[in-house]
C-alpha atoms as a PDB file:
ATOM      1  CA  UNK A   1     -36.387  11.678   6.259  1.00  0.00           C
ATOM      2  CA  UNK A   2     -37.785  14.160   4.203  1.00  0.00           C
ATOM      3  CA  UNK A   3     -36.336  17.600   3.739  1.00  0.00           C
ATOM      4  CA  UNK A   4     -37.747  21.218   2.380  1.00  0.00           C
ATOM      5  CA  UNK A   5     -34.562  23.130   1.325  1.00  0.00           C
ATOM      6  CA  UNK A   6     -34.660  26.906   0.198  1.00  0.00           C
ATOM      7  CA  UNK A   7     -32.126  29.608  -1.050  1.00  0.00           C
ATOM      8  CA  UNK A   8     -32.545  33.090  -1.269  1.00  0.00           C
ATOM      9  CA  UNK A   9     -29.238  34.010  -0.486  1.00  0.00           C
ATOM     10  CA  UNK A  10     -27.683  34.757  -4.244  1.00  0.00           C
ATOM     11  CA  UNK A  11     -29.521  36.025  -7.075  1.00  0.00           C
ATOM     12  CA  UNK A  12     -31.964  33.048  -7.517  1.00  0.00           C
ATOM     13  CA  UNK A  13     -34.701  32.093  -5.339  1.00  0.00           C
ATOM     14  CA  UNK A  14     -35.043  28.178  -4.885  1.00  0.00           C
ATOM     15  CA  UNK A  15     -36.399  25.446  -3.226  1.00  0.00           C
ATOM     16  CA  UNK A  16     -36.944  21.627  -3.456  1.00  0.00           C
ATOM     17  CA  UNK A  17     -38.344  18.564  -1.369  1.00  0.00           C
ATOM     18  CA  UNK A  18     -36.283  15.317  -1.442  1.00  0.00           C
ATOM     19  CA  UNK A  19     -36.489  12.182   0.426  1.00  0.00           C
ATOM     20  CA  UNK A  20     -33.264  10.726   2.193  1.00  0.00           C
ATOM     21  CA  UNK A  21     -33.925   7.415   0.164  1.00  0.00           C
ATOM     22  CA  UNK A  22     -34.103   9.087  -3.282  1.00  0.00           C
ATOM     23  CA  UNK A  23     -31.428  10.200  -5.303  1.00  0.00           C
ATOM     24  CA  UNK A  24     -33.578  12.827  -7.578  1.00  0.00           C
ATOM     25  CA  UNK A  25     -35.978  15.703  -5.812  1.00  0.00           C
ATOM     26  CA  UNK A  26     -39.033  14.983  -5.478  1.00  0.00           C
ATOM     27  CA  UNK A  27     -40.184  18.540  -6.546  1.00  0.00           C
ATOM     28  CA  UNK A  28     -37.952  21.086  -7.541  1.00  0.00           C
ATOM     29  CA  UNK A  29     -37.930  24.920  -9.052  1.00  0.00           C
ATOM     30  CA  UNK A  30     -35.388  27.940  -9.217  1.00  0.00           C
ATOM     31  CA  UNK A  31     -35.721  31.438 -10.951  1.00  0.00           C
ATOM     32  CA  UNK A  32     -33.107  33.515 -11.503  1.00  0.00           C
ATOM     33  CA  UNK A  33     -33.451  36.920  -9.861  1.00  0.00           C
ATOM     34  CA  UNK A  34     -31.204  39.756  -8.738  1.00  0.00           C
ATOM     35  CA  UNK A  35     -34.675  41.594  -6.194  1.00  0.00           C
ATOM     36  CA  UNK A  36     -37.955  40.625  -5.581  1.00  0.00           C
ATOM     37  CA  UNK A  37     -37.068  37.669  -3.081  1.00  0.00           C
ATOM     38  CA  UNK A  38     -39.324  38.784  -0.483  1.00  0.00           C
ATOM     39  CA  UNK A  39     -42.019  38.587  -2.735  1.00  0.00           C
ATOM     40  CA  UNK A  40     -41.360  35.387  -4.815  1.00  0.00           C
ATOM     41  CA  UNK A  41     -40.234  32.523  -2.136  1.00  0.00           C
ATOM     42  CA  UNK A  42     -43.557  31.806  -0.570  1.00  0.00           C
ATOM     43  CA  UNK A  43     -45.468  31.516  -3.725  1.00  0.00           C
ATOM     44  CA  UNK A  44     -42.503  29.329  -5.171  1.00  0.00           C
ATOM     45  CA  UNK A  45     -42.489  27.024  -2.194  1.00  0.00           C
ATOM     46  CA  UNK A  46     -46.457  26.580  -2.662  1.00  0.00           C
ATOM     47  CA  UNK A  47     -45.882  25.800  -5.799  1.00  0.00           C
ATOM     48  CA  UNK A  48     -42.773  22.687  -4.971  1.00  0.00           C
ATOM     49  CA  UNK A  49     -45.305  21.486  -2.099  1.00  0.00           C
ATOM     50  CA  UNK A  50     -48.239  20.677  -4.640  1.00  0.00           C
ATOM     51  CA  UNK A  51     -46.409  18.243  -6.001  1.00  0.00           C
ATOM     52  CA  UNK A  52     -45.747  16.805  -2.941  1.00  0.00           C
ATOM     53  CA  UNK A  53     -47.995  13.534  -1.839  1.00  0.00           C
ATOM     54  CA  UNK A  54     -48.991  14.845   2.021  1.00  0.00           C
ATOM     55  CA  UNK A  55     -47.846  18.273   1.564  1.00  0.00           C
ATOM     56  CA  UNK A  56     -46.213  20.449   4.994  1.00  0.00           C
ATOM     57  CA  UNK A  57     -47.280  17.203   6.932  1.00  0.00           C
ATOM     58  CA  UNK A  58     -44.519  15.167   5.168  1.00  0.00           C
ATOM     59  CA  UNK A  59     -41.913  17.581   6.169  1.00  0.00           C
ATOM     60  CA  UNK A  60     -39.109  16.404   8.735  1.00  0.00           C
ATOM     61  CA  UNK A  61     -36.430  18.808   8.412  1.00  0.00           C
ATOM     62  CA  UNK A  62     -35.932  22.202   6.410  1.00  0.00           C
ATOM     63  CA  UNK A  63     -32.584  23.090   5.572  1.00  0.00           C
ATOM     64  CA  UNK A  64     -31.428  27.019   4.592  1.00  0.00           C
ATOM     65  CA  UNK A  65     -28.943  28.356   2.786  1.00  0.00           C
ATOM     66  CA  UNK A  66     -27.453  30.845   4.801  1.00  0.00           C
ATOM     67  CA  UNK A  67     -24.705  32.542   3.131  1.00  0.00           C
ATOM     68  CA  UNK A  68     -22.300  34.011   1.987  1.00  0.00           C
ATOM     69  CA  UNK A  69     -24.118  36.295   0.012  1.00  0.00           C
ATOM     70  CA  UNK A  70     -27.052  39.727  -0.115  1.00  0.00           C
ATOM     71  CA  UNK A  71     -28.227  40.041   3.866  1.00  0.00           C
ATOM     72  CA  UNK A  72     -31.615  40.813   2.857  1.00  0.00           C
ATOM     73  CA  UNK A  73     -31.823  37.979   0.876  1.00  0.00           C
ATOM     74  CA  UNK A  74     -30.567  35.171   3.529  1.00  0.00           C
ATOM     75  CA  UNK A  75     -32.824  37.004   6.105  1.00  0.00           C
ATOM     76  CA  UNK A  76     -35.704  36.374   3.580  1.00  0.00           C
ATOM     77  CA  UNK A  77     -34.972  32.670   3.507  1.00  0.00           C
ATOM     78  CA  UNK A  78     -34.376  32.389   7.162  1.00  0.00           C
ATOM     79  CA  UNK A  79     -37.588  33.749   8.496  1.00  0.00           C
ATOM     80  CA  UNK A  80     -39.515  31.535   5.589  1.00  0.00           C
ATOM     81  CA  UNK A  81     -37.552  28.506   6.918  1.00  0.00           C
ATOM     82  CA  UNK A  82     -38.453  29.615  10.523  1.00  0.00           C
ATOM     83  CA  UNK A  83     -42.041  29.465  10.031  1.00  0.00           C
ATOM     84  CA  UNK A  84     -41.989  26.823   8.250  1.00  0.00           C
ATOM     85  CA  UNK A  85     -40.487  24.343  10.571  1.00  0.00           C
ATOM     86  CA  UNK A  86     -42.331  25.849  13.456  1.00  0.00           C
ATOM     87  CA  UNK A  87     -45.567  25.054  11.576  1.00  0.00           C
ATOM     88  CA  UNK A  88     -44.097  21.532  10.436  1.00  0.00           C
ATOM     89  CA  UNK A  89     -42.600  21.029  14.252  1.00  0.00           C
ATOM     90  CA  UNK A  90     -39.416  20.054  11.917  1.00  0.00           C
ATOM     91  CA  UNK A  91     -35.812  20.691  12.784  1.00  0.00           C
ATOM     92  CA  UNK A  92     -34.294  23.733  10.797  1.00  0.00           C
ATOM     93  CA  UNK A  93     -31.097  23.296  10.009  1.00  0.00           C
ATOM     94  CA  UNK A  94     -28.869  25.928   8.039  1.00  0.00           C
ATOM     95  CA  UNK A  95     -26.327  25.263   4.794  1.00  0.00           C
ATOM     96  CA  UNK A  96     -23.785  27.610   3.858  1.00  0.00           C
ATOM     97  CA  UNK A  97     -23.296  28.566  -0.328  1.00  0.00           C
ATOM     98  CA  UNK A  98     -20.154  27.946  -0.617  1.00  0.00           C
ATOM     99  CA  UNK A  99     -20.239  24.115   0.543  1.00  0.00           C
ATOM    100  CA  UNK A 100     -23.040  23.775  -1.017  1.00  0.00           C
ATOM    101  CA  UNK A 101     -21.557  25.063  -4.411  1.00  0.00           C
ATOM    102  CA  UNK A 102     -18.413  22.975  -3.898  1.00  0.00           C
ATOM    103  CA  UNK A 103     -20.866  19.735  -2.556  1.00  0.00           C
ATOM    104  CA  UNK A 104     -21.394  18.014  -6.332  1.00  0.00           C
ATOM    105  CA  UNK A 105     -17.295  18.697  -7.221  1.00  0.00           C
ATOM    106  CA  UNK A 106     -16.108  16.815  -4.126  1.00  0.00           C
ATOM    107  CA  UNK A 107     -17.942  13.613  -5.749  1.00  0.00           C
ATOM    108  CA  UNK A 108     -15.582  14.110  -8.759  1.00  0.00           C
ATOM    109  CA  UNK A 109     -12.472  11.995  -8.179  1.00  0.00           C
ATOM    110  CA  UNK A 110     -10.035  14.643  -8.316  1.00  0.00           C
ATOM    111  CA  UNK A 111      -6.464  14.900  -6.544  1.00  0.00           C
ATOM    112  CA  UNK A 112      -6.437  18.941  -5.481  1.00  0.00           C
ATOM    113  CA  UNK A 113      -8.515  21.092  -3.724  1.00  0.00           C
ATOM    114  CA  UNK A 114     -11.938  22.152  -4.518  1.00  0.00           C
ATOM    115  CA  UNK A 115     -12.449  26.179  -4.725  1.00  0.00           C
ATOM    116  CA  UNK A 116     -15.881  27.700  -4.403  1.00  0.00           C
ATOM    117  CA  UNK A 117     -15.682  30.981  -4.457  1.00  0.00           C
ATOM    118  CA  UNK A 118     -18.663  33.746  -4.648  1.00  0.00           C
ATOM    119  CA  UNK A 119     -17.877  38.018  -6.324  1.00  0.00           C
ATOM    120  CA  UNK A 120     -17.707  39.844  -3.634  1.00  0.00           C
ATOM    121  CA  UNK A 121     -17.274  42.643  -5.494  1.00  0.00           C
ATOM    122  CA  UNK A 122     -14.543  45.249  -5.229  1.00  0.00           C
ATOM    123  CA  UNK A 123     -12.235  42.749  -6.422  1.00  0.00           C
ATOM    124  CA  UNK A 124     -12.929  40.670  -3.167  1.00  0.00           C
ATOM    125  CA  UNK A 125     -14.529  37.264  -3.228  1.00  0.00           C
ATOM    126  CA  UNK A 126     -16.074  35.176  -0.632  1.00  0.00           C
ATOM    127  CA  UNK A 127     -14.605  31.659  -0.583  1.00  0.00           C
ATOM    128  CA  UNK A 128     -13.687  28.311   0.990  1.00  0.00           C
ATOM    129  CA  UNK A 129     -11.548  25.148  -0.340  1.00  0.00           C
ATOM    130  CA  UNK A 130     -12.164  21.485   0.574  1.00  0.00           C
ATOM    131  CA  UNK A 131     -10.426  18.242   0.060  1.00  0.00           C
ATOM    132  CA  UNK A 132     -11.046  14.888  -2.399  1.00  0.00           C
ATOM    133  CA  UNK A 133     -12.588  13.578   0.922  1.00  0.00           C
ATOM    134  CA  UNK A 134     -15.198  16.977   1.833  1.00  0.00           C
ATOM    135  CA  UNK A 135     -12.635  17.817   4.417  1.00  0.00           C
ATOM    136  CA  UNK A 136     -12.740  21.668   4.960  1.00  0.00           C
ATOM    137  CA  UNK A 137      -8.814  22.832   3.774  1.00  0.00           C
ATOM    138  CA  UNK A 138      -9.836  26.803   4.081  1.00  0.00           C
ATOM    139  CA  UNK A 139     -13.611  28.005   6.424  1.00  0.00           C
ATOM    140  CA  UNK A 140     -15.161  30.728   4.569  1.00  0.00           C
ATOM    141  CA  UNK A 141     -13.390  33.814   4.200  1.00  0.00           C
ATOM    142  CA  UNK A 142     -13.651  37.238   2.446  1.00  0.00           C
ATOM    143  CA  UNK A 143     -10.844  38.205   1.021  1.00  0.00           C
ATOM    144  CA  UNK A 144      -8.464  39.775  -2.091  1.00  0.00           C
ATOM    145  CA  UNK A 145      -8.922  37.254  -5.068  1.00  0.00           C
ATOM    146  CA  UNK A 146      -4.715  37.183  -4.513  1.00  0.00           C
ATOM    147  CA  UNK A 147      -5.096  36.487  -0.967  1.00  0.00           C
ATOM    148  CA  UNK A 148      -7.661  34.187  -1.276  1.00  0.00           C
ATOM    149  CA  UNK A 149      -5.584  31.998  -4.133  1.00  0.00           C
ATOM    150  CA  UNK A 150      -2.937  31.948  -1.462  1.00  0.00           C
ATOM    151  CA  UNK A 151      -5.221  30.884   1.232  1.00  0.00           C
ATOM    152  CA  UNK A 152      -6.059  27.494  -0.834  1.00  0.00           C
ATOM    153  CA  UNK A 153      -2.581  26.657  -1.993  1.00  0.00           C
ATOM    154  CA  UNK A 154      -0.905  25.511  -4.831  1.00  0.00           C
ATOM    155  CA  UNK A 155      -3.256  23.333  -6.588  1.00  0.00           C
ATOM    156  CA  UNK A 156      -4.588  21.940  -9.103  1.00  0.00           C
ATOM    157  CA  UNK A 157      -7.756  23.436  -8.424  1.00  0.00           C
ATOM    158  CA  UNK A 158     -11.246  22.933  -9.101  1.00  0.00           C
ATOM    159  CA  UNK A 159     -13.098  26.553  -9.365  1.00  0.00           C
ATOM    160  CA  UNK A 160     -16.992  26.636  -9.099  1.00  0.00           C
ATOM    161  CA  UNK A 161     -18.887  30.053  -8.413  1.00  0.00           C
ATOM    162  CA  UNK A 162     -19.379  33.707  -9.183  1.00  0.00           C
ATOM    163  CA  UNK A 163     -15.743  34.292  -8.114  1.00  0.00           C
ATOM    164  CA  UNK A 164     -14.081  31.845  -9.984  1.00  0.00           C
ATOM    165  CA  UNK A 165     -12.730  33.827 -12.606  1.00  0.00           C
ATOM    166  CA  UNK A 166     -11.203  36.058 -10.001  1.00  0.00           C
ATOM    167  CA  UNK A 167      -9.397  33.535  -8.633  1.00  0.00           C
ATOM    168  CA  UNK A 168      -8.296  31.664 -12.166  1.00  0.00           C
ATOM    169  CA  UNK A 169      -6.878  35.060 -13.226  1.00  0.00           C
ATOM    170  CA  UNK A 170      -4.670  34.943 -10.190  1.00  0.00           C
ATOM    171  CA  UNK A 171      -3.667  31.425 -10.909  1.00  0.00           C
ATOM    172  CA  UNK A 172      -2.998  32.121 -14.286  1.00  0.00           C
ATOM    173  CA  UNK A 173      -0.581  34.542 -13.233  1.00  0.00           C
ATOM    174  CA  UNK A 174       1.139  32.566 -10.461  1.00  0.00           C
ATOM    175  CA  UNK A 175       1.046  29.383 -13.219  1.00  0.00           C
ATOM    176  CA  UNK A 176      -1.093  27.409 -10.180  1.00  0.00           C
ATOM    177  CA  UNK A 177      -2.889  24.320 -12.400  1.00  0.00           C
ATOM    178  CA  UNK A 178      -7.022  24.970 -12.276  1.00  0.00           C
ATOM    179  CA  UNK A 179      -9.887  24.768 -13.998  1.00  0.00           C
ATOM    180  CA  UNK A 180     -13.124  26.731 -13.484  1.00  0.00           C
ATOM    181  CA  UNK A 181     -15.899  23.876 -13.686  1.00  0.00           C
ATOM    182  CA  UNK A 182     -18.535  26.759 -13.745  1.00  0.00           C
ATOM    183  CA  UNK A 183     -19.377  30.393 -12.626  1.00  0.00           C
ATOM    184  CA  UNK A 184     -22.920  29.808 -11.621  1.00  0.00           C
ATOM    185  CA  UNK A 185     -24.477  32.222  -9.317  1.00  0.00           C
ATOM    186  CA  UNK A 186     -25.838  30.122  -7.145  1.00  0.00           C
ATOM    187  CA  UNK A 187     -25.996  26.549  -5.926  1.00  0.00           C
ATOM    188  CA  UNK A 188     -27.771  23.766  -7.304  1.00  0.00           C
ATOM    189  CA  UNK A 189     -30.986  23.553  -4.424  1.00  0.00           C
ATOM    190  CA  UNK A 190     -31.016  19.937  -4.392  1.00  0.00           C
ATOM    191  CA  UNK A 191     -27.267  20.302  -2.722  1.00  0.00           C
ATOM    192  CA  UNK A 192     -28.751  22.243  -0.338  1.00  0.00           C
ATOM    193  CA  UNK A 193     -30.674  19.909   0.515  1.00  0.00           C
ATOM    194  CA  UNK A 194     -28.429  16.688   0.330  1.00  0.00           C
ATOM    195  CA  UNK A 195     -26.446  18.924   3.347  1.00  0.00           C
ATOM    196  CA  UNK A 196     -29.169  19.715   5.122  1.00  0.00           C
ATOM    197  CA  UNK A 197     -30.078  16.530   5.446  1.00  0.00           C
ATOM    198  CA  UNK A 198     -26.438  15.204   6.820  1.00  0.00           C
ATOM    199  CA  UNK A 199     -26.460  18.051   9.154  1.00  0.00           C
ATOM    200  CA  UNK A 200     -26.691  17.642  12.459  1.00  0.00           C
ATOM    201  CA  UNK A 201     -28.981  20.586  13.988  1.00  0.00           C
ATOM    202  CA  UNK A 202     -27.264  21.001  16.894  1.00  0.00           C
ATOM    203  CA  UNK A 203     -23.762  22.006  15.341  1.00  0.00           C
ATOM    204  CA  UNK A 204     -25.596  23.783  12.322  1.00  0.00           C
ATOM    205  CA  UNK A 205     -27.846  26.338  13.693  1.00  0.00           C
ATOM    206  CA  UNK A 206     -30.044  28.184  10.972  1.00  0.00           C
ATOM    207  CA  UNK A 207     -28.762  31.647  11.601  1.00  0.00           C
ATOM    208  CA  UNK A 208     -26.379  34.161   9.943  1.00  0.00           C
ATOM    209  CA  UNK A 209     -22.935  34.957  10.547  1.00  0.00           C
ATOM    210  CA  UNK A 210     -21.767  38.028   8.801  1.00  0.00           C
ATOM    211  CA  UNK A 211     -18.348  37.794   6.659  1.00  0.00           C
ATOM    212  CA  UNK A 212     -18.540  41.688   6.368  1.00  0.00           C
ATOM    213  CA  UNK A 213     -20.287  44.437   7.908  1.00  0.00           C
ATOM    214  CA  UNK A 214     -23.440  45.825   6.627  1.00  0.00           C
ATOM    215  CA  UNK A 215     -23.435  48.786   4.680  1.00  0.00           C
ATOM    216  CA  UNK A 216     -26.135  50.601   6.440  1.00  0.00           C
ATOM    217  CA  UNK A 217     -26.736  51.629  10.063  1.00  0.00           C
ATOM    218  CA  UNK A 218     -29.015  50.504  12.351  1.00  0.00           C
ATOM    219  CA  UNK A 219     -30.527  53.370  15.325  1.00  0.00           C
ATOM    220  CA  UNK A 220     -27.622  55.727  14.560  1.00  0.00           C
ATOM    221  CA  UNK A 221     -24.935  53.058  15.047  1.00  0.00           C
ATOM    222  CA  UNK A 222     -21.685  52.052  13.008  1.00  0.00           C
ATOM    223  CA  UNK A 223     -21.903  49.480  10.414  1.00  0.00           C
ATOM    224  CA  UNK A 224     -19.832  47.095  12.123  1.00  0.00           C
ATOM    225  CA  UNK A 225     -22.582  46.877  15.066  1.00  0.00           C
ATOM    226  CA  UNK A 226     -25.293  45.667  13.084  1.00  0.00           C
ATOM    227  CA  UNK A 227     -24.056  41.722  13.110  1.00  0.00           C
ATOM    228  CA  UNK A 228     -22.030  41.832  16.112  1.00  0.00           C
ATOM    229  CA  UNK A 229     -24.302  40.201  18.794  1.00  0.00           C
ATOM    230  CA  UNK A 230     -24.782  37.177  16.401  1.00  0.00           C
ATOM    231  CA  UNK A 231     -23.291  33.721  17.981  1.00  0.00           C
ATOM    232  CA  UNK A 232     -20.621  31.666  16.571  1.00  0.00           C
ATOM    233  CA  UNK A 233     -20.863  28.414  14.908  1.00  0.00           C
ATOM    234  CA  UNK A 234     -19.155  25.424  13.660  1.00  0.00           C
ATOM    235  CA  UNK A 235     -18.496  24.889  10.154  1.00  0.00           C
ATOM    236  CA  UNK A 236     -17.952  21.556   8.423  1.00  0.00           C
ATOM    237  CA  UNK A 237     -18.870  20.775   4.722  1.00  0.00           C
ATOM    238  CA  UNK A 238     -22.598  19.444   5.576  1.00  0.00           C
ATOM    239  CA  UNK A 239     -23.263  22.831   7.658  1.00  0.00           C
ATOM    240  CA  UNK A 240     -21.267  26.455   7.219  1.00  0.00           C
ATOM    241  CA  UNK A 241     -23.710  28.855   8.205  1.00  0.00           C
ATOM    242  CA  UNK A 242     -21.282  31.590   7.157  1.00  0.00           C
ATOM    243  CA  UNK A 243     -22.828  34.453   5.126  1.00  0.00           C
ATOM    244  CA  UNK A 244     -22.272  38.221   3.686  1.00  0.00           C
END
């Protein structure tokens, strides 16, 4: 199988093609960007697909990355991953950040709990823990770095994301064992893709659900109505399409 994976959720806008037999992407690029999503995806995916033997054709299955993180930014990725597996007639599944961030840790033989957690800002972070084995120990959450260092218990930890230092402060001060393996921004794509492809579409649908209300209205309503008609889903370590 051969997947298309793309992330414009976080301040970088990726995407890469790899084949379920290789271990490397085939073709790969990120850029680091805080706006200008909209405008840079497309052109970024044409440019990954070049160096692709068949092109679009060759494309089974495109996997998203749905959140958490900015809502314009995971809409941008979603409707490019729409189109792009209706023109492709491939499956679309979607991948959540945070699993995707903690994905290359749980490989690391390590007796603890994996920690990814994204700035939320306002001394909040977005975050989820998983087991040695990629079993989910907390589903994503938004929360006080304090509550959230609760949430994933006593450690040792493994810390990976924006948020990381938020949550190492707190376990510096409660003398909980970690060890922040990086604050990147944003997930390595080819993750993205490695979950996409053991998702299974039916369980990991590529749409957003909102961790947080928007801060805008929408027709004169509240906030808090602009996300509220979208439909639950499942969340497992391949597939958490959790987001803002």
């Amino acid at each position: 199988m051969r997947i298309l994976a793309i992330d414009t959720a976080l301040p970088a806008v990726s995407a890469c093609v790899l084949d379920s037999e290789a271990e490397e992407p085939i073709s790969s690029e990120s850029i680091a960007m805080e706006r200008g999503h909209a405008e840079a995806i497309m052109p970024l995916i044409e440019r990954v697909m070049r160096k692709v033997d068949g092109g679009f054709a060759t494309i089974d299955r495109v996997a998203v990355a749905v959140g958490p993180g900015s809502f314009t930014g995971i809409r941008i990725g979603l409707a490019a991953g729409q189109a792009i597996g209706l023109a492709c007639n491939a499956d679309v599944v979607g991948v959540s950040t945070l699993a995707a961030l903690a994905a290359p840790l749980i490989l690391e033989e390590f007796d603890g709990v994996v920690a990814a957690a994204i700035d939320a800002r306002h001394d909040k972070v977005y975050v989820a823990a998983f087991g040695p084995d990629g079993r989910a120990l907390l589903t994503p959450r938004r929360a006080g770095a304090h509550e959230a260092l609760r949430a994933v218990g006593d450690g040792p930890l493994l810390l990976i994301g924006s948020g990381a230092e938020l949550l190492a402060k707190e376990a510096r001060a409660s003398g909980v064992a970690h060890r922040i393996v990086s604050d990147q921004a944003s997930p390595d794509i080819a993750y993205v893709a490695r979950l996409g492809l053991a998702a299974n579409p039916e369980t990991a649908p590529a749409r957003p659900l909102y961790l947080k209300e928007p801060d805008v209205t929408v027709a004169g309503k509240p906030p808090a109505a602009a996300g509220q008609n979208e439909p639950p889903a499942t969340e497992t370590l391949a597939s958490e399409p959790v987001q803002a």
